[in-house]
PDB file of N, CA and C in Angstrom:
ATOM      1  N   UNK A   1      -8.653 -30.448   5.957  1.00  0.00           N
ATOM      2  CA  UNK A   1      -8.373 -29.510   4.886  1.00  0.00           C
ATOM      3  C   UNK A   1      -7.146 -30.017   4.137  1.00  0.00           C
ATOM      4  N   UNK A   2      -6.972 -30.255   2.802  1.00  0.00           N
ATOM      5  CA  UNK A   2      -5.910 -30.585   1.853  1.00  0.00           C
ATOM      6  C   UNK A   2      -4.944 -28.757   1.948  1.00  0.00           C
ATOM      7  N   UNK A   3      -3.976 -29.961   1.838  1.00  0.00           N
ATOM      8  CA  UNK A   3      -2.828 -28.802   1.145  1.00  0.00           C
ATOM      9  C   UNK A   3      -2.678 -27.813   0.156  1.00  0.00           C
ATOM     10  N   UNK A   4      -2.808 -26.583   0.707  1.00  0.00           N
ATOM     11  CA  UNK A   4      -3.132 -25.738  -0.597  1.00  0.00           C
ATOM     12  C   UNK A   4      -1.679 -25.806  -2.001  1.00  0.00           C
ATOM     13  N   UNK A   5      -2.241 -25.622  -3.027  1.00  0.00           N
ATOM     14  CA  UNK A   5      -0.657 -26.017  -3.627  1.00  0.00           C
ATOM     15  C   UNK A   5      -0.380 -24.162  -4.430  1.00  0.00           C
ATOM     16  N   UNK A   6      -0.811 -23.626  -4.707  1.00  0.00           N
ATOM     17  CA  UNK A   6      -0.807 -22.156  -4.899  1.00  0.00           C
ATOM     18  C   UNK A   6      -0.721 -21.430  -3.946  1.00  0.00           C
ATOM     19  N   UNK A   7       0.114 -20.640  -3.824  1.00  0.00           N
ATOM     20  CA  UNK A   7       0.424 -19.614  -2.981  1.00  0.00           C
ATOM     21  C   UNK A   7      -0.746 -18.232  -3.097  1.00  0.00           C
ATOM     22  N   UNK A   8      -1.046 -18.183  -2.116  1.00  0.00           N
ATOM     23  CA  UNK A   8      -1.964 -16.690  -2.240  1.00  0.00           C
ATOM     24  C   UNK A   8      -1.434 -15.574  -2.198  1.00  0.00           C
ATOM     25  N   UNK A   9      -1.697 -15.150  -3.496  1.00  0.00           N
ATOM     26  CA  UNK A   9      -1.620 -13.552  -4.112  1.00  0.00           C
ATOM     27  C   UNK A   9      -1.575 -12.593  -3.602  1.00  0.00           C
ATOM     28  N   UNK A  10      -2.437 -12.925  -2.416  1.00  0.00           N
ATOM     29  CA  UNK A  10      -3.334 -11.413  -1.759  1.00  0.00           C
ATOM     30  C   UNK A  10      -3.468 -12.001  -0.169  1.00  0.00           C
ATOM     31  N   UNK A  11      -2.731 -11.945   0.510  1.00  0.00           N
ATOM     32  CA  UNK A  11      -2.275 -12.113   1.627  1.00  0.00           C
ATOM     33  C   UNK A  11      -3.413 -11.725   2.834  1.00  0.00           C
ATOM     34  N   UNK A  12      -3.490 -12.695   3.947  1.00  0.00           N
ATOM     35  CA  UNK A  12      -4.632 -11.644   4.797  1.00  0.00           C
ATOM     36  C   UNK A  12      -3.448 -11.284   5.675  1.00  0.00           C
ATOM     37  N   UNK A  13      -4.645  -9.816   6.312  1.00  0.00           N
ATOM     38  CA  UNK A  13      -4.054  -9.139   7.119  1.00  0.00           C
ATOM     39  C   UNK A  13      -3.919  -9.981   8.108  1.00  0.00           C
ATOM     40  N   UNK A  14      -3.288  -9.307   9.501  1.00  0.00           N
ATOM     41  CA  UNK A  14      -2.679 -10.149  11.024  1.00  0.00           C
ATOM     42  C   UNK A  14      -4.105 -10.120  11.456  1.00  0.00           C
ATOM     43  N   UNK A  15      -4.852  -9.170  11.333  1.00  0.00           N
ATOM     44  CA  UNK A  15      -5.890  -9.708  12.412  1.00  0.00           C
ATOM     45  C   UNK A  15      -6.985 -10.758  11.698  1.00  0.00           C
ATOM     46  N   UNK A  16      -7.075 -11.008  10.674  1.00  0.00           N
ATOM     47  CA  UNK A  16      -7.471 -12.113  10.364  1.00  0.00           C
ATOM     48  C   UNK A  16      -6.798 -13.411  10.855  1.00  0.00           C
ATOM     49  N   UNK A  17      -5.331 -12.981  11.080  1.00  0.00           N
ATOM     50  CA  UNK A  17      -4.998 -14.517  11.582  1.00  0.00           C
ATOM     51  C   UNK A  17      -4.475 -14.889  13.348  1.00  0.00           C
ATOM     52  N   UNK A  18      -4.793 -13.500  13.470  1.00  0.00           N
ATOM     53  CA  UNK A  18      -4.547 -13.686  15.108  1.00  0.00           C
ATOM     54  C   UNK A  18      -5.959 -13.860  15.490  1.00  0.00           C
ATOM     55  N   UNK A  19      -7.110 -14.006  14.723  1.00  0.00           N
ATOM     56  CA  UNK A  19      -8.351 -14.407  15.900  1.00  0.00           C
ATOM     57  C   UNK A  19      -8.558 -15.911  14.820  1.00  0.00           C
ATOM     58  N   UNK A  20      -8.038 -16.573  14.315  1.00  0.00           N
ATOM     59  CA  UNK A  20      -8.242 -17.482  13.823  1.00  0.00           C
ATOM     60  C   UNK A  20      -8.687 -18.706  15.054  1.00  0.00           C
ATOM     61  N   UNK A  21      -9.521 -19.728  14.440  1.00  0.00           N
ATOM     62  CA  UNK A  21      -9.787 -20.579  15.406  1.00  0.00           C
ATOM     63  C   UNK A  21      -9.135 -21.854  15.347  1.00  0.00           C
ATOM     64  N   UNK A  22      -8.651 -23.006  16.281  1.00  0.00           N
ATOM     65  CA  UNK A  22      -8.112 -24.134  16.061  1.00  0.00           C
ATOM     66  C   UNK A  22      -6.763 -23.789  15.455  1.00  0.00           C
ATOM     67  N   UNK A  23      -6.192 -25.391  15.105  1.00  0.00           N
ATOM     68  CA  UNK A  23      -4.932 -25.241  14.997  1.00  0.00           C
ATOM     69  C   UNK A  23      -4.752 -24.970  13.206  1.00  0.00           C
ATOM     70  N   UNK A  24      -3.599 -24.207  12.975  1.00  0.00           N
ATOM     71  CA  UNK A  24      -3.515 -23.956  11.594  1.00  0.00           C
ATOM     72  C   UNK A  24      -1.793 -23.837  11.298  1.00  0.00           C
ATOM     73  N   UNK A  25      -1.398 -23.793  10.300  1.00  0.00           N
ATOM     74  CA  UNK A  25       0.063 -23.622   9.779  1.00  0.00           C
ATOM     75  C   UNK A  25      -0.369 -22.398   8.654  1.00  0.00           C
ATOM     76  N   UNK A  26       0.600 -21.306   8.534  1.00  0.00           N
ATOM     77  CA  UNK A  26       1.261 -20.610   7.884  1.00  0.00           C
ATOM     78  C   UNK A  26       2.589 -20.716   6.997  1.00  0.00           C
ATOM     79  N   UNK A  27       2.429 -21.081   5.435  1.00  0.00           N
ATOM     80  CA  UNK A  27       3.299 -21.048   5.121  1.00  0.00           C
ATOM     81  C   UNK A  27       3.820 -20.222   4.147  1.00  0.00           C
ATOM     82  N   UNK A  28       4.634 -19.303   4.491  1.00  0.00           N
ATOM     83  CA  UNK A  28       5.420 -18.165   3.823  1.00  0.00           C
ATOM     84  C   UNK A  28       6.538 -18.679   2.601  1.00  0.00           C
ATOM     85  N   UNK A  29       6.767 -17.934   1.612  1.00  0.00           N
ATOM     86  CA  UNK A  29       7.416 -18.483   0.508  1.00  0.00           C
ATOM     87  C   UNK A  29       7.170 -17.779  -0.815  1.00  0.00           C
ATOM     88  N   UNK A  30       7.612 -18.557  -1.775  1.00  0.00           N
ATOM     89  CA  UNK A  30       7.632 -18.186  -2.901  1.00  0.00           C
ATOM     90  C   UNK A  30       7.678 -19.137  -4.096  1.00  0.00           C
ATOM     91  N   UNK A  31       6.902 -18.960  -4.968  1.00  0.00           N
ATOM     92  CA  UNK A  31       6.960 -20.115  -5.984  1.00  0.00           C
ATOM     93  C   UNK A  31       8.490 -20.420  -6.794  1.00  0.00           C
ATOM     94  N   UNK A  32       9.349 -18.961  -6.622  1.00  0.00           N
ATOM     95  CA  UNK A  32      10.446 -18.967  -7.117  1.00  0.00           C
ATOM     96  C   UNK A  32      11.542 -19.763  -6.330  1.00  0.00           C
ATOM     97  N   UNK A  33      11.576 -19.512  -5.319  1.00  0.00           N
ATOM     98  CA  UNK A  33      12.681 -20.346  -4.062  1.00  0.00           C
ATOM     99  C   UNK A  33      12.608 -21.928  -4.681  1.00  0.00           C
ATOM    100  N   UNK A  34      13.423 -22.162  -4.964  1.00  0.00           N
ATOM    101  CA  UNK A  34      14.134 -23.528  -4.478  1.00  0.00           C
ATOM    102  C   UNK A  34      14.291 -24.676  -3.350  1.00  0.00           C
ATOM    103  N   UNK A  35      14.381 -23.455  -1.946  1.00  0.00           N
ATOM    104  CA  UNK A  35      13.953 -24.369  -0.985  1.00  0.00           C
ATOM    105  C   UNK A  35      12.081 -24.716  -0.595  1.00  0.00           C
ATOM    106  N   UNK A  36      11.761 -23.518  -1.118  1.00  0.00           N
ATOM    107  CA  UNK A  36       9.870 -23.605  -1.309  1.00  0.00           C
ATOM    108  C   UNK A  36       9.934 -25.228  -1.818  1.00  0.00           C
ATOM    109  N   UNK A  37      10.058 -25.177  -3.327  1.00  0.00           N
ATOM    110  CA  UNK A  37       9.829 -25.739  -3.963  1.00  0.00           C
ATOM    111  C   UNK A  37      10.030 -27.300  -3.408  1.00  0.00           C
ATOM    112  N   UNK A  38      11.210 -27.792  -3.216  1.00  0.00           N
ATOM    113  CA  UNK A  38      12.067 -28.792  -2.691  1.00  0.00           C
ATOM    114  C   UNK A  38      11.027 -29.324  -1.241  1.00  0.00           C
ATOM    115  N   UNK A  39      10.541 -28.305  -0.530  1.00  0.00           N
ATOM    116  CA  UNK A  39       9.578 -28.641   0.636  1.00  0.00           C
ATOM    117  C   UNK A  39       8.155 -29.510   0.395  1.00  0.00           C
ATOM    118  N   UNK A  40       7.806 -28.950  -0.904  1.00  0.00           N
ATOM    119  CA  UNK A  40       5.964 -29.283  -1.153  1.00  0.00           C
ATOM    120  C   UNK A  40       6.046 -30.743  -0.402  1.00  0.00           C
ATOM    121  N   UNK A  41       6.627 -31.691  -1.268  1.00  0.00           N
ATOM    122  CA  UNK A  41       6.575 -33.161  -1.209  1.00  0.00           C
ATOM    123  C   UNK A  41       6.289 -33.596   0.381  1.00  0.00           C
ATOM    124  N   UNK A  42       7.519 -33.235   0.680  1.00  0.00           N
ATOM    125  CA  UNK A  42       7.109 -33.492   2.392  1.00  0.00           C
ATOM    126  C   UNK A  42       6.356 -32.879   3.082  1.00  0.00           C
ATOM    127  N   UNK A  43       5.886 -31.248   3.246  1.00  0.00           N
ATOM    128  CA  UNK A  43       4.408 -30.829   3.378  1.00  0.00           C
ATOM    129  C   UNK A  43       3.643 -31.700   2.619  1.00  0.00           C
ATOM    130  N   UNK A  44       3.089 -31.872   2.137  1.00  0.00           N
ATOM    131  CA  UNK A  44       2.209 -32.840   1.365  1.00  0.00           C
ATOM    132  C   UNK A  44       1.948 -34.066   1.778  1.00  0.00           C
ATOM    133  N   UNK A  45       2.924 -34.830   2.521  1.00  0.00           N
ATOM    134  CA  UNK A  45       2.562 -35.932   3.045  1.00  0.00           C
ATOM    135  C   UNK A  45       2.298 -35.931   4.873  1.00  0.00           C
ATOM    136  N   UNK A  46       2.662 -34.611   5.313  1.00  0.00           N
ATOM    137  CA  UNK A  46       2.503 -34.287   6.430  1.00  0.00           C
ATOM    138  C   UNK A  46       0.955 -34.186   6.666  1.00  0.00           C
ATOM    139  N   UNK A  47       0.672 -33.063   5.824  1.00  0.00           N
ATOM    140  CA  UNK A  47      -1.164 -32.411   5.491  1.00  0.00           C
ATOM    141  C   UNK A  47      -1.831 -33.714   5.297  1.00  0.00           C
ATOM    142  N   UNK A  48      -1.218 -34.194   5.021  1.00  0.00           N
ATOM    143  CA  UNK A  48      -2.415 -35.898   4.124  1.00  0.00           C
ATOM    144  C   UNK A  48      -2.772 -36.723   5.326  1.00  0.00           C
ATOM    145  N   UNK A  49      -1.617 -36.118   6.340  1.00  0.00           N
ATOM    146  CA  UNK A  49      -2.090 -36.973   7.922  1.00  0.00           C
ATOM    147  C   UNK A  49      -2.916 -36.391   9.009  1.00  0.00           C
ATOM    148  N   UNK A  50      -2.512 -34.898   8.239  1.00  0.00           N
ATOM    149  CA  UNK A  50      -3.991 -34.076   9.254  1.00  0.00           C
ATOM    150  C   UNK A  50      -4.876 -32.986   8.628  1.00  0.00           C
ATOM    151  N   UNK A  51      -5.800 -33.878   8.282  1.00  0.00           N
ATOM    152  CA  UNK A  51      -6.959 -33.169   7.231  1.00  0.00           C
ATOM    153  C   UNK A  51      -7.794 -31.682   8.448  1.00  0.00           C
ATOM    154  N   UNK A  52      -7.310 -32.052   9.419  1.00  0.00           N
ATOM    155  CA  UNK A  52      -8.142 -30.922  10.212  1.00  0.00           C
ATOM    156  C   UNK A  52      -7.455 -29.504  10.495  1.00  0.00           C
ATOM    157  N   UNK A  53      -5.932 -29.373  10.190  1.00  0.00           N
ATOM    158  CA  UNK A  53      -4.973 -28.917   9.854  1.00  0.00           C
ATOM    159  C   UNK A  53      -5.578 -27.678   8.709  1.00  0.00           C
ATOM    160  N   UNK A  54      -5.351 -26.711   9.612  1.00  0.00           N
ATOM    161  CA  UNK A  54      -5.679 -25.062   7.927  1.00  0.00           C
ATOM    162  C   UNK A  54      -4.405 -24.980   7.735  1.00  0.00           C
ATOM    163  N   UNK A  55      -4.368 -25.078   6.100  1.00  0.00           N
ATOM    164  CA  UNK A  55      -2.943 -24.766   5.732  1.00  0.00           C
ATOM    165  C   UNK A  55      -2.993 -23.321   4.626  1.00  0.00           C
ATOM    166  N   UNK A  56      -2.415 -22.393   5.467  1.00  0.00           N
ATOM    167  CA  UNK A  56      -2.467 -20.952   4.473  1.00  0.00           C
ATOM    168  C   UNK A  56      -1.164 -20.648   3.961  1.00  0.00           C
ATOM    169  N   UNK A  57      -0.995 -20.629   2.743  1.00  0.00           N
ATOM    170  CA  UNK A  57       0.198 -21.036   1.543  1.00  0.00           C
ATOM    171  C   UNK A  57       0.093 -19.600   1.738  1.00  0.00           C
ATOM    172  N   UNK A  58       1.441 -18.401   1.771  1.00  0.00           N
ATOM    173  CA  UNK A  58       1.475 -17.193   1.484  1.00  0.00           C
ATOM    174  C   UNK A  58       2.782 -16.453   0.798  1.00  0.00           C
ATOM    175  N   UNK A  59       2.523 -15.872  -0.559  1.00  0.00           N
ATOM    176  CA  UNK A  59       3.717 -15.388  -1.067  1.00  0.00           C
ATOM    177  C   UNK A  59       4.122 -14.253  -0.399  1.00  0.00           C
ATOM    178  N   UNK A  60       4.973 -14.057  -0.302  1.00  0.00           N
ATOM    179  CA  UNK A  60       6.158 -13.207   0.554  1.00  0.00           C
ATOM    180  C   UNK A  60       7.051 -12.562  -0.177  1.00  0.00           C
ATOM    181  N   UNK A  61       7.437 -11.776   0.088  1.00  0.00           N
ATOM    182  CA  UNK A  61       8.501 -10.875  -0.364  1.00  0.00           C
ATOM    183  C   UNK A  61       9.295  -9.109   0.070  1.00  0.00           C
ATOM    184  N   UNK A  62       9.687  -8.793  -0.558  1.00  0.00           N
ATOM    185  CA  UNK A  62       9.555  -6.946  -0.045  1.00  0.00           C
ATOM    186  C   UNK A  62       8.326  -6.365   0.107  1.00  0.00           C
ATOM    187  N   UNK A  63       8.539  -6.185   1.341  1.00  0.00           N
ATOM    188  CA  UNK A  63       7.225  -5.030   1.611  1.00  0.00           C
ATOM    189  C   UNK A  63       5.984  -6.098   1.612  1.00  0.00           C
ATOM    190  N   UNK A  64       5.571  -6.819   2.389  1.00  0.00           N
ATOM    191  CA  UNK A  64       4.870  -7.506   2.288  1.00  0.00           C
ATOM    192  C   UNK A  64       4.246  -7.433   3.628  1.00  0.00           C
ATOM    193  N   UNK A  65       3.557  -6.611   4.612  1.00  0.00           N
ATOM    194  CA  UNK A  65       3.407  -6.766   5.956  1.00  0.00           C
ATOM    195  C   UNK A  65       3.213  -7.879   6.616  1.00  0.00           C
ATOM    196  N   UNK A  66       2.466  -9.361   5.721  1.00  0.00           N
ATOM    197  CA  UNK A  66       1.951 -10.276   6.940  1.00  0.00           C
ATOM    198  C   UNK A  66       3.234 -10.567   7.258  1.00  0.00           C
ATOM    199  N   UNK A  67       4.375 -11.606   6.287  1.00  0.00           N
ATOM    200  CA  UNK A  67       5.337 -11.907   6.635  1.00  0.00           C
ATOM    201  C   UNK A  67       6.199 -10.922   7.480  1.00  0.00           C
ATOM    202  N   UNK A  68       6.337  -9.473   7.171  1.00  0.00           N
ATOM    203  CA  UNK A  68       7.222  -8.472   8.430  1.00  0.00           C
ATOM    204  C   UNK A  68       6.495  -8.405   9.263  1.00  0.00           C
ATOM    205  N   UNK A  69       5.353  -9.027   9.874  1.00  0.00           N
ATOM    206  CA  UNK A  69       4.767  -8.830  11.198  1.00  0.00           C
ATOM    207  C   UNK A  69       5.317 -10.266  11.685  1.00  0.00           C
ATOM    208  N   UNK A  70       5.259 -11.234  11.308  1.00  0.00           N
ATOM    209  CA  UNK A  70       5.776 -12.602  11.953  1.00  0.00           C
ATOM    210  C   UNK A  70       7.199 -12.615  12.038  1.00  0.00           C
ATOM    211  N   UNK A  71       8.002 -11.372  11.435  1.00  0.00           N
ATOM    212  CA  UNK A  71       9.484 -11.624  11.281  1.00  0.00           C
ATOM    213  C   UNK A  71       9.933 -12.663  10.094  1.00  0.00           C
ATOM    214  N   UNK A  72       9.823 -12.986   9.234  1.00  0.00           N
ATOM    215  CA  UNK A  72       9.871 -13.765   8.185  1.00  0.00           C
ATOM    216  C   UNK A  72      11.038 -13.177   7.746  1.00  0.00           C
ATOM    217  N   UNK A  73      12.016 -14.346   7.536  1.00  0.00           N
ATOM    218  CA  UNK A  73      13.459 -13.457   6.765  1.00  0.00           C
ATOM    219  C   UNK A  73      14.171 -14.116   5.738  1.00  0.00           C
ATOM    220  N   UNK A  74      13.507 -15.964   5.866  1.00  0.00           N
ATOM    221  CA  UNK A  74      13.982 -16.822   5.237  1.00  0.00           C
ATOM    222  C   UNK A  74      12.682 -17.682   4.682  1.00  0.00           C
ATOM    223  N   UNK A  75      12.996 -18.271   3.505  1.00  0.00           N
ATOM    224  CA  UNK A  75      11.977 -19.190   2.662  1.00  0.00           C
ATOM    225  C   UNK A  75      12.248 -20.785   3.076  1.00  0.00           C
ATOM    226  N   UNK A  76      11.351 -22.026   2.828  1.00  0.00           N
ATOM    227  CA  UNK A  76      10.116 -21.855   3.337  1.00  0.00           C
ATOM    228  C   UNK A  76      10.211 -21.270   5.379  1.00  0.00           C
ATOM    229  N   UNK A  77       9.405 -20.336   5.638  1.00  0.00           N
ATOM    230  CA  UNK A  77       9.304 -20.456   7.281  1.00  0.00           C
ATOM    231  C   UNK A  77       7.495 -21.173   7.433  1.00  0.00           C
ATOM    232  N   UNK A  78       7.698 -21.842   8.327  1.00  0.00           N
ATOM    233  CA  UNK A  78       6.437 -22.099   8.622  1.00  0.00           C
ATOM    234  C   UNK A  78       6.251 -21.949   9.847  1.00  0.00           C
ATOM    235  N   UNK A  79       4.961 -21.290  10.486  1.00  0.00           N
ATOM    236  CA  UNK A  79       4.520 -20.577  11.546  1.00  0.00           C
ATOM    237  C   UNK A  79       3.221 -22.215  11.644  1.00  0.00           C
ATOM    238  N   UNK A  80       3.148 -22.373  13.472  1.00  0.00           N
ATOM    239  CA  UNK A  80       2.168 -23.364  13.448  1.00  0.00           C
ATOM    240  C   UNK A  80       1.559 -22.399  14.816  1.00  0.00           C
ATOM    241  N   UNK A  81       0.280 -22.387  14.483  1.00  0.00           N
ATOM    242  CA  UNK A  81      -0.483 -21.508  15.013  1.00  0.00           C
ATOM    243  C   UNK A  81      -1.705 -22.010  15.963  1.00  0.00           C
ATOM    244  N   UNK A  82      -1.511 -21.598  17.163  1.00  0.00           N
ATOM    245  CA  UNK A  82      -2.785 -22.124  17.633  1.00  0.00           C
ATOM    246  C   UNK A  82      -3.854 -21.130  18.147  1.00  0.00           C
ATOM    247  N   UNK A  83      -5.169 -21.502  17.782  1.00  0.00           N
ATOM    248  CA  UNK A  83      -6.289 -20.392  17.682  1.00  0.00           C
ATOM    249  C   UNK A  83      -5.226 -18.886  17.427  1.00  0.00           C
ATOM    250  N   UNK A  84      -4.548 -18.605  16.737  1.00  0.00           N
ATOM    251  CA  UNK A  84      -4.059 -17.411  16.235  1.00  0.00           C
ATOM    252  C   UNK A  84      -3.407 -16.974  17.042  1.00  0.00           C
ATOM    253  N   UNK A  85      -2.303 -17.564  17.612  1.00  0.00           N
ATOM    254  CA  UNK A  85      -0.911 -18.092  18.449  1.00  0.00           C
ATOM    255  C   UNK A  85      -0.110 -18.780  18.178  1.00  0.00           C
ATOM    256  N   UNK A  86       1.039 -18.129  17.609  1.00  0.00           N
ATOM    257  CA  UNK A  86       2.030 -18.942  17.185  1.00  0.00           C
ATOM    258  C   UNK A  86       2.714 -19.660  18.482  1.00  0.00           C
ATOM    259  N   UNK A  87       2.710 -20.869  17.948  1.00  0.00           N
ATOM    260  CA  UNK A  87       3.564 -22.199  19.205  1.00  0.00           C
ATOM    261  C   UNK A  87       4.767 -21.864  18.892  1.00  0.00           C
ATOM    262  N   UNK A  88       4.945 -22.778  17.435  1.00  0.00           N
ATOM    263  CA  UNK A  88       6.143 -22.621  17.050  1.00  0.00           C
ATOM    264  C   UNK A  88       6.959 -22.744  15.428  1.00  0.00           C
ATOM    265  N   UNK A  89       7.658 -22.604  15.503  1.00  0.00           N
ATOM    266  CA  UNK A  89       8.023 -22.305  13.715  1.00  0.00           C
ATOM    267  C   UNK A  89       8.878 -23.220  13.310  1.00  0.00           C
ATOM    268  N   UNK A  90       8.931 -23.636  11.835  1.00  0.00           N
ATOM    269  CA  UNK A  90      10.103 -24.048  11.331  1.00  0.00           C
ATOM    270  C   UNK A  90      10.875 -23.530   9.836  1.00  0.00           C
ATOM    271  N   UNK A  91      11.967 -23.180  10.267  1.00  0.00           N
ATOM    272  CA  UNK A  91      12.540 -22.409   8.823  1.00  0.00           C
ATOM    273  C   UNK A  91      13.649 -23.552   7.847  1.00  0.00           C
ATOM    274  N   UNK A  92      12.811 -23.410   6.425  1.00  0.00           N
ATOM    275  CA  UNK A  92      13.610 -24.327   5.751  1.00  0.00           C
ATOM    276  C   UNK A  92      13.430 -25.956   6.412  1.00  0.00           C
ATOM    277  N   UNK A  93      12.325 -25.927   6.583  1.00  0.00           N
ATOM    278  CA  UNK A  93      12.205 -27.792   6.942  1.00  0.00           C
ATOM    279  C   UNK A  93      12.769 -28.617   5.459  1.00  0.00           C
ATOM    280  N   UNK A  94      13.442 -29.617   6.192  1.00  0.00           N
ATOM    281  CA  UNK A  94      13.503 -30.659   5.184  1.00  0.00           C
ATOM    282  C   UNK A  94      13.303 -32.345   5.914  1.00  0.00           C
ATOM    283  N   UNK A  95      12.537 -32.232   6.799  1.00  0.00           N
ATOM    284  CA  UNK A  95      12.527 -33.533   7.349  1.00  0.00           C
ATOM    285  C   UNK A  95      10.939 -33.506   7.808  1.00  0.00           C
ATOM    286  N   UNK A  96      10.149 -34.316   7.254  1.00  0.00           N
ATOM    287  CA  UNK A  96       8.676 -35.073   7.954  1.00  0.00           C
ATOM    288  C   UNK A  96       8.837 -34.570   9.513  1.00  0.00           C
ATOM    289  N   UNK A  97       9.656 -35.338   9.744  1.00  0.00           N
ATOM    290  CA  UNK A  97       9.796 -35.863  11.417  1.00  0.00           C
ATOM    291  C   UNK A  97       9.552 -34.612  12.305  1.00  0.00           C
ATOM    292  N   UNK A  98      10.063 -33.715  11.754  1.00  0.00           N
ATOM    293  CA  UNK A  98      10.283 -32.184  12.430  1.00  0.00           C
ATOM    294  C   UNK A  98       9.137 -31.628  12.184  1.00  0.00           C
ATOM    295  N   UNK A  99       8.681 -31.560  10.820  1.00  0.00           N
ATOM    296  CA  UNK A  99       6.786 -30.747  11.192  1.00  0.00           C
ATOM    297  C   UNK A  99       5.720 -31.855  11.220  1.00  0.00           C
ATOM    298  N   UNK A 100       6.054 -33.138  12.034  1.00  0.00           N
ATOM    299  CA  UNK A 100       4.827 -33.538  12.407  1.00  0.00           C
ATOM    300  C   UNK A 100       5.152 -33.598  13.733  1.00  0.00           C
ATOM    301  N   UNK A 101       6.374 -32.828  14.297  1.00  0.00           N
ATOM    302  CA  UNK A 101       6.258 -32.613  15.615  1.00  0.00           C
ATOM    303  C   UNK A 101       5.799 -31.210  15.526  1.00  0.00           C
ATOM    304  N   UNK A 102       5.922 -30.206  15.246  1.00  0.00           N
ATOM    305  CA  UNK A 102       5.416 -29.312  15.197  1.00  0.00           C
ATOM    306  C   UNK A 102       4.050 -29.154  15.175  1.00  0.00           C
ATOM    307  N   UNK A 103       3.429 -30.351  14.217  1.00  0.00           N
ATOM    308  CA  UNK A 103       1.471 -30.404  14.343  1.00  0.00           C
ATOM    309  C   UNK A 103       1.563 -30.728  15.452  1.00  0.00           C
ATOM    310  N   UNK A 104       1.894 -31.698  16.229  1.00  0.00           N
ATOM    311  CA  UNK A 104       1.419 -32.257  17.470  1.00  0.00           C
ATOM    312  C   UNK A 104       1.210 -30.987  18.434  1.00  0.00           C
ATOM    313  N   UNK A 105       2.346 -30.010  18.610  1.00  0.00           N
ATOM    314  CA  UNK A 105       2.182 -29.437  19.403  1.00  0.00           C
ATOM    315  C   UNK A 105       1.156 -28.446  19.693  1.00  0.00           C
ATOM    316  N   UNK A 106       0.421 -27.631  18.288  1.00  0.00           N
ATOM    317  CA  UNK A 106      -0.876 -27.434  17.663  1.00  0.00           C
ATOM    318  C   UNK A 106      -2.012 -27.824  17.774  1.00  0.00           C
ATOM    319  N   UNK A 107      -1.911 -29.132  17.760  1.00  0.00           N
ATOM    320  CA  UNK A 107      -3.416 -30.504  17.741  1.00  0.00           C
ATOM    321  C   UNK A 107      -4.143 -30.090  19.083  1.00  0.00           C
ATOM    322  N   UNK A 108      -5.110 -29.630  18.637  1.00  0.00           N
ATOM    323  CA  UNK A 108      -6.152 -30.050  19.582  1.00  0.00           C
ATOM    324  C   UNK A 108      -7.274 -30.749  20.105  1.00  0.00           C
ATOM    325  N   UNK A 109      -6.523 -31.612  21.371  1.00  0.00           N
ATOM    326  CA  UNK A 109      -7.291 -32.883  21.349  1.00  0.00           C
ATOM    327  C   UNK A 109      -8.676 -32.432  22.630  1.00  0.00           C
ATOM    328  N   UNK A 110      -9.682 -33.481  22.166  1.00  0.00           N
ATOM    329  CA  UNK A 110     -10.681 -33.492  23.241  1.00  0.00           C
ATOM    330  C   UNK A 110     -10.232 -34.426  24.321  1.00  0.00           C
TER     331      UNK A 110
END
């Protein structure tokens, strides 16, 4: 799956993403943030290494339940999810190195 580059509007609910299958990333944000913005590039070359990777781009803000159910408090956070289990997160990445350790831990190998 490619990198979504639009943020979705219309957010799914938690239980859409707690029975999700395989490994996936959540990424919370805003087209307005700065640190959003500043992230794409390196998401982008992360995603380009794992096409099997669901990547769900989600705008966030006040009053927004998905993000206040994950605790979301800061832009970009990214949630890495397995079958609809968060492993583990990263807030404000600015380094490759750090969320392609984060896929690994996600990946599910045969």
């Amino acid at each position: 799956m490619t990198m979504n580059e639009v943020y979705a509007a219309i957010e799914p609910v938690r239980t859409e993403i707690d029975t999700l299958e395989g490994p996936a990333m959540l990424e919370f944000g805003s087209p307005s943030c700065g640190y959003c913005r500043a992230a794409q590039a390196t998401l982008a070359s992360v995603l380009a290494d794992h096409p099997q990777l669901r990547h769900i781009k989600i705008a966030d803000g006040s009053g927004r339940p998905l993000g206040r159910s994950f605790r979301v408090k800061l832009w970009p956070t990214l949630l890495f999810l397995r079958n609809g289990q968060e492993v583990t997160r990263l807030v404000r990445p600015d380094d490759a190195t750090e969320i392609r350790r984060a896929v690994a831990q996600i990946e599910i190998t045969n």
